[in-house]
C-alpha atoms as a PDB file:
ATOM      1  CA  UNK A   1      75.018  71.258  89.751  1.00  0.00           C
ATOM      2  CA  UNK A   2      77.308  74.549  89.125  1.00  0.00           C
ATOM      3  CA  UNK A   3      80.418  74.630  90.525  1.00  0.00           C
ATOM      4  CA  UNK A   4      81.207  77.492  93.090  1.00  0.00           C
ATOM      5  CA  UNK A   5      84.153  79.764  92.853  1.00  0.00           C
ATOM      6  CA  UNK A   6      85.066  82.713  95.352  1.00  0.00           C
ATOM      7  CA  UNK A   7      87.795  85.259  94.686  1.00  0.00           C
ATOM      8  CA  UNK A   8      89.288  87.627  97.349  1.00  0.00           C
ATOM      9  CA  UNK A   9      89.379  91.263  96.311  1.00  0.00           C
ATOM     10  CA  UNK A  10      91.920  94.286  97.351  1.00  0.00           C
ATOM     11  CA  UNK A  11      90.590  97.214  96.640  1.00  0.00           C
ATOM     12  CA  UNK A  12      92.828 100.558  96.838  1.00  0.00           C
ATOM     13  CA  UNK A  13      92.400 104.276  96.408  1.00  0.00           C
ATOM     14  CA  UNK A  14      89.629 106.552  97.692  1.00  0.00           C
ATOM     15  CA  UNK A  15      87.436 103.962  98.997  1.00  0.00           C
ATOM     16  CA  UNK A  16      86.544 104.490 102.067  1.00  0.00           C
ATOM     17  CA  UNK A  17      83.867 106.995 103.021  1.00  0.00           C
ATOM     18  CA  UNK A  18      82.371 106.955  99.747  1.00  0.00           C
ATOM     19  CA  UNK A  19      79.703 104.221  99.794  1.00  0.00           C
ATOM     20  CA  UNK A  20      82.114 101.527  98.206  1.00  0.00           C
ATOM     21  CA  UNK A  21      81.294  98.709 100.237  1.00  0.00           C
ATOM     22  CA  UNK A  22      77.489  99.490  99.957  1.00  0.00           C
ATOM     23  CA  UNK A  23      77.644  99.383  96.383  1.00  0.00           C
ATOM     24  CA  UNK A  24      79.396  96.669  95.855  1.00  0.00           C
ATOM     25  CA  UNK A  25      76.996  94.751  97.844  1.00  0.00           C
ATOM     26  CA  UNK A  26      74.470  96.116  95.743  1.00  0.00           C
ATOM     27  CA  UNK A  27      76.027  94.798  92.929  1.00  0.00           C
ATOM     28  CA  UNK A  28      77.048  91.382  94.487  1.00  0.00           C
ATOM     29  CA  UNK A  29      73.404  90.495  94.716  1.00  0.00           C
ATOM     30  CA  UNK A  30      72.222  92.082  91.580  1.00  0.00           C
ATOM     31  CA  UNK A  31      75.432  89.153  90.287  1.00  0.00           C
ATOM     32  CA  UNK A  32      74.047  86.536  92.960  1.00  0.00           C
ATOM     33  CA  UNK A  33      76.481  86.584  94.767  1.00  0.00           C
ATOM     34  CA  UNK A  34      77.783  86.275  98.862  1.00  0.00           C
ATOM     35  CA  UNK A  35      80.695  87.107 100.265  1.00  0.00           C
ATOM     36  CA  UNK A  36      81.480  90.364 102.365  1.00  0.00           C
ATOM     37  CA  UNK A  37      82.967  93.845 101.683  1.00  0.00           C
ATOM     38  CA  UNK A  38      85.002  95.346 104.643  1.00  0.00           C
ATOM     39  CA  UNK A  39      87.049  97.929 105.441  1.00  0.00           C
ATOM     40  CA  UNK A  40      90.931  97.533 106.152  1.00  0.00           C
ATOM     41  CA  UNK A  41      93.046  99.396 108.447  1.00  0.00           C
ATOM     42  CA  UNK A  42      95.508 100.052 105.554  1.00  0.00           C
ATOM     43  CA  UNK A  43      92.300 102.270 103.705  1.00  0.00           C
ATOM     44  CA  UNK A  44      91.842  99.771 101.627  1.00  0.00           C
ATOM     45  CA  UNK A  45      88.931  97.560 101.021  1.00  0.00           C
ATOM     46  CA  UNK A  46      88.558  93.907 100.621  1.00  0.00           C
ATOM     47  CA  UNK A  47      85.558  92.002  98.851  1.00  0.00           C
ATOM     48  CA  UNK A  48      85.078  88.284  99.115  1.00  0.00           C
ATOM     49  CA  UNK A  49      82.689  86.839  96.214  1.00  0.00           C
ATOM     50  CA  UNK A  50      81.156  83.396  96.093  1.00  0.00           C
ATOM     51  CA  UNK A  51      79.456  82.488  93.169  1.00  0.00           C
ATOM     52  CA  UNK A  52      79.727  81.323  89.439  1.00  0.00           C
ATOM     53  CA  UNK A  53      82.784  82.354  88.015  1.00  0.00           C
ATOM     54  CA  UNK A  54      81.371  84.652  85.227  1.00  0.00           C
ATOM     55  CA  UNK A  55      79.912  86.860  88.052  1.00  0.00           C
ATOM     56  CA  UNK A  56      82.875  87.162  90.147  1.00  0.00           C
ATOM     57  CA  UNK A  57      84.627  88.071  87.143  1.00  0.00           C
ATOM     58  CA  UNK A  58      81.778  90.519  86.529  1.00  0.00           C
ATOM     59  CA  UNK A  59      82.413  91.998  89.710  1.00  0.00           C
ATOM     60  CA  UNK A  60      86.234  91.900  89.322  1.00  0.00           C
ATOM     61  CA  UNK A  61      85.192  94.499  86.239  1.00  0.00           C
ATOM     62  CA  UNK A  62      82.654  96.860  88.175  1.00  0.00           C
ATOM     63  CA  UNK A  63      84.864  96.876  91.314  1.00  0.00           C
ATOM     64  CA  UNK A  64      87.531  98.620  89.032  1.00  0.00           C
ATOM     65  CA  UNK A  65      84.945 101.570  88.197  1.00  0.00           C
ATOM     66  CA  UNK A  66      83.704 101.540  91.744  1.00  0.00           C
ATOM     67  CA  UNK A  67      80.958 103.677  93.122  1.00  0.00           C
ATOM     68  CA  UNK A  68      80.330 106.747  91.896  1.00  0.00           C
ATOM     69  CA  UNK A  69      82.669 108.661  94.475  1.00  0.00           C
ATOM     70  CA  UNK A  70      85.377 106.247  94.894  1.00  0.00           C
ATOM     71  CA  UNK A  71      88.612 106.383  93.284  1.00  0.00           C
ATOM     72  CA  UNK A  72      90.181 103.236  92.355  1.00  0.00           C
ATOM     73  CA  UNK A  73      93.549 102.654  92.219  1.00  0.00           C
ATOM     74  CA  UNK A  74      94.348  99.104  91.582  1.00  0.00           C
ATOM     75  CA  UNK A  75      92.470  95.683  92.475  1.00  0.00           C
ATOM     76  CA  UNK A  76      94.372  92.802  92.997  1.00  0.00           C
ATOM     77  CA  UNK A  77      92.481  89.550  92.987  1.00  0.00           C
ATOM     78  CA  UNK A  78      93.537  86.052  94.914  1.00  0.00           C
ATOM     79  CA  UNK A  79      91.654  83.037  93.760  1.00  0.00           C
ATOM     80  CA  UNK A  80      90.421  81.386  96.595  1.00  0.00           C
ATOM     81  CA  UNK A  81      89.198  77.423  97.161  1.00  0.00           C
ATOM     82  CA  UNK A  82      85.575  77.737  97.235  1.00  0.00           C
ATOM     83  CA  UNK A  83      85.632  74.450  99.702  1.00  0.00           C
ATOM     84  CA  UNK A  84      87.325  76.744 102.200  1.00  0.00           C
ATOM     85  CA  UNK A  85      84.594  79.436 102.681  1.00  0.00           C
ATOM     86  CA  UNK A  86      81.890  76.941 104.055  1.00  0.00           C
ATOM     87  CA  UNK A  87      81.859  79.384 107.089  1.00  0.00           C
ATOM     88  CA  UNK A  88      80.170  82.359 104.413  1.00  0.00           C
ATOM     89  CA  UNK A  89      77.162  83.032 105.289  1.00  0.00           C
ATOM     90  CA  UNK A  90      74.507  83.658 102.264  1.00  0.00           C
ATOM     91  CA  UNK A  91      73.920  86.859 101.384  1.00  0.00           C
ATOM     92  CA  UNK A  92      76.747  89.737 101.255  1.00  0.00           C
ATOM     93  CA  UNK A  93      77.193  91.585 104.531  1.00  0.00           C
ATOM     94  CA  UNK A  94      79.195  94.811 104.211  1.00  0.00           C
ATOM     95  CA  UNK A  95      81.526  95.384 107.704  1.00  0.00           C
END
């Protein structure tokens, strides 16, 4: 049985408006992964991964490339209890 991790994700720059969030659902399922990628009031975004660890790490990388558009500033990552998230849904919705 593999252990699940999830890691919370705060995205800043120009990331909004440039199909962030749709890639990086894109690449959250290419990584199987679920979680969510959402828009924040502040401009930033924030991505919530559940998975294997490698992959969220994976994903740590790509999200500080971004999509091909975006402009990422800085990504700050929170470790999160997996055993908290039993509310995620499968899948990765973007929002």
């Amino acid at each position: 049985m593999t252990t699940m991790h999830a890691a919370r994700f705060l995205v800043s720059g120009r990331v909004q408006g440039v199909a962030f969030r749709a890639y990086t659902r894109q690449q959250a399922l290419v990584l199987c992964l679920r979680g969510h990628a959402v828009n924040l009031r502040d401009g930033r975004v924030e991505v919530l991964a559940v998975g294997e660890a490698d992959a969220i790490d994976r994903l740590g990388e790509w999200l500080r490339q971004g999509s091909p558009l975006a402009r990422v500033d800085d990504v700050q990552r929170q470790e999160v209890s997996a055993g908290d998230l039993v509310a995620i849904e499968d899948g990765f919705r973007i929002g």
